[in-house]
Protein backbone atom coordinates (compact mmCIF):
# COMPACT_ATOMS: atom_id res chain seq x y z
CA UNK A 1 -21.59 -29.91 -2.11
CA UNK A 2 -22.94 -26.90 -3.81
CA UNK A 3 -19.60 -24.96 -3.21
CA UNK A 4 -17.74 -27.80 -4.85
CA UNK A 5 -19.72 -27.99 -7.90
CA UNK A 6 -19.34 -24.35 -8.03
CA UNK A 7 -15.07 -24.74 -7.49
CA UNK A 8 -15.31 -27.76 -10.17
CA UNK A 9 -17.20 -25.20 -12.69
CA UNK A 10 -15.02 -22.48 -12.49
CA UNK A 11 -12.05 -24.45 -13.06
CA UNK A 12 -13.38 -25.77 -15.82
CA UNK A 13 -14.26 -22.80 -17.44
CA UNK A 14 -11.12 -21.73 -16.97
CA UNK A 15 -9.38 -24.71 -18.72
CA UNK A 16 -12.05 -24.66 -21.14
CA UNK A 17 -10.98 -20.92 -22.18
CA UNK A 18 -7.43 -22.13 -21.83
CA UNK A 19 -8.01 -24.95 -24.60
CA UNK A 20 -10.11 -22.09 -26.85
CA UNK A 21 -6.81 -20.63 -26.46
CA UNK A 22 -4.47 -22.99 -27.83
CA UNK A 23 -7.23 -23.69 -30.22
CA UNK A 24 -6.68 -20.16 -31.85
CA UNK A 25 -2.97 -20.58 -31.59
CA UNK A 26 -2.37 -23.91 -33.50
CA UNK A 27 -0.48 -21.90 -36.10
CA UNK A 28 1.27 -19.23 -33.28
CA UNK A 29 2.36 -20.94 -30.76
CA UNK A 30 4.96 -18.11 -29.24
CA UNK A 31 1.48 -16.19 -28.42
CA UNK A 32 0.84 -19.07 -26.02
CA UNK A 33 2.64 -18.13 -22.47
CA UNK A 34 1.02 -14.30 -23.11
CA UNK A 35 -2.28 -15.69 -23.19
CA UNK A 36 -2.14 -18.18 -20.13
CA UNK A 37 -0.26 -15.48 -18.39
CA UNK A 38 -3.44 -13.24 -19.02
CA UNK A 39 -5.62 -15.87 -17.86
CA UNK A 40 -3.59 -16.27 -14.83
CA UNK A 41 -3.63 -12.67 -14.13
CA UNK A 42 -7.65 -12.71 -14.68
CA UNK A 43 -7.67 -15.39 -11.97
CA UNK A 44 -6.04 -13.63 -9.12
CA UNK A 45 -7.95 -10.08 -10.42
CA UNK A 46 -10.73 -12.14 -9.97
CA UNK A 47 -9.68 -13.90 -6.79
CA UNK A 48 -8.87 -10.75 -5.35
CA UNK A 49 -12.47 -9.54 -6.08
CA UNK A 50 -13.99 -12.25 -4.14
CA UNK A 51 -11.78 -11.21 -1.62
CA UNK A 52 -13.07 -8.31 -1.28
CA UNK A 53 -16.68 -8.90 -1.90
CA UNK A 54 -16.40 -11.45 1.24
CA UNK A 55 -14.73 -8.58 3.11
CA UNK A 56 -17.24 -6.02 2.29
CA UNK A 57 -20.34 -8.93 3.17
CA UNK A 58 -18.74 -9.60 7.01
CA UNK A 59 -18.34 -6.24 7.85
CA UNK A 60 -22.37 -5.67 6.56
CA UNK A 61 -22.82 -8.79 8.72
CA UNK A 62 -21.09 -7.54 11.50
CA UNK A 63 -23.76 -3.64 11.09
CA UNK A 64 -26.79 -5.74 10.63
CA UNK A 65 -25.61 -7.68 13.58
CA UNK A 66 -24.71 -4.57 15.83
CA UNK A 67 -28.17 -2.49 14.50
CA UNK A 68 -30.31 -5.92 15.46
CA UNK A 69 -28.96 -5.94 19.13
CA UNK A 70 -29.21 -1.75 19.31
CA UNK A 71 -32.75 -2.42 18.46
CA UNK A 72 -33.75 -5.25 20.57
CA UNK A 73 -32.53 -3.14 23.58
CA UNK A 74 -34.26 -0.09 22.46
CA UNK A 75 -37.49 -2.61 22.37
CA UNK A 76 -36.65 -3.83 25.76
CA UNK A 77 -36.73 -0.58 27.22
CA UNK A 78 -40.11 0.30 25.45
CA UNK A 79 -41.60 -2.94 26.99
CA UNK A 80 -40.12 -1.62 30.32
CA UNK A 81 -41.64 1.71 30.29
CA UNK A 82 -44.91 0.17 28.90
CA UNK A 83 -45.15 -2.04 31.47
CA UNK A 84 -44.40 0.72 34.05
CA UNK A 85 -47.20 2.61 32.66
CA UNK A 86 -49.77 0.04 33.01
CA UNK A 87 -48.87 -1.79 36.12
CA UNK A 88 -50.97 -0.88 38.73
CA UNK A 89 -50.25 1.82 41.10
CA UNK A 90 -48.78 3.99 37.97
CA UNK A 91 -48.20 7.65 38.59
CA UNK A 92 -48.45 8.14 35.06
């Protein structure tokens, strides 16, 4: 739900900067298809941000995800040779 109120918001805000918009151009109203044009093209900049923040956050994902298993089996081992070492009949 939390993903749709955030959807809901930013399309509002985006309407609600469109309607600022025509508010300033009640007396110009061939400014009008530069300025929803510019909004338009501030959406997909904006999208294409997102885009790449998502991107950027699986690959970390996928690192933090590799590093965790690295370690675990670098933990496993030390458990191994600890146990090695203190099982009876050791050499060490």
């Amino acid at each position: 739900m939390s993903d749709a109120r955030e959807e809901a918001n930013k399309w509002y805000r985006l309407l609600e900067g469109i309607a600022v918009a025509l508010g300033n151009l009640r007396c110009q109203p061939e400014e009008l298809p530069k300025i929803v044009s510019a909004k338009v093209a501030e959406v997909e900049r904006l999208t294409g941000m997102l885009s790449k923040i998502s991107e950027a956050v699986g690959h970390i994902r996928a690192s933090h995800a590799k590093a965790a298993e690295s370690t675990a089996r670098s933990l496993a081992a030390v458990e191994l040779d600890i146990f090695r070492v203190l099982s009876p009949g050791s050499n060490f």
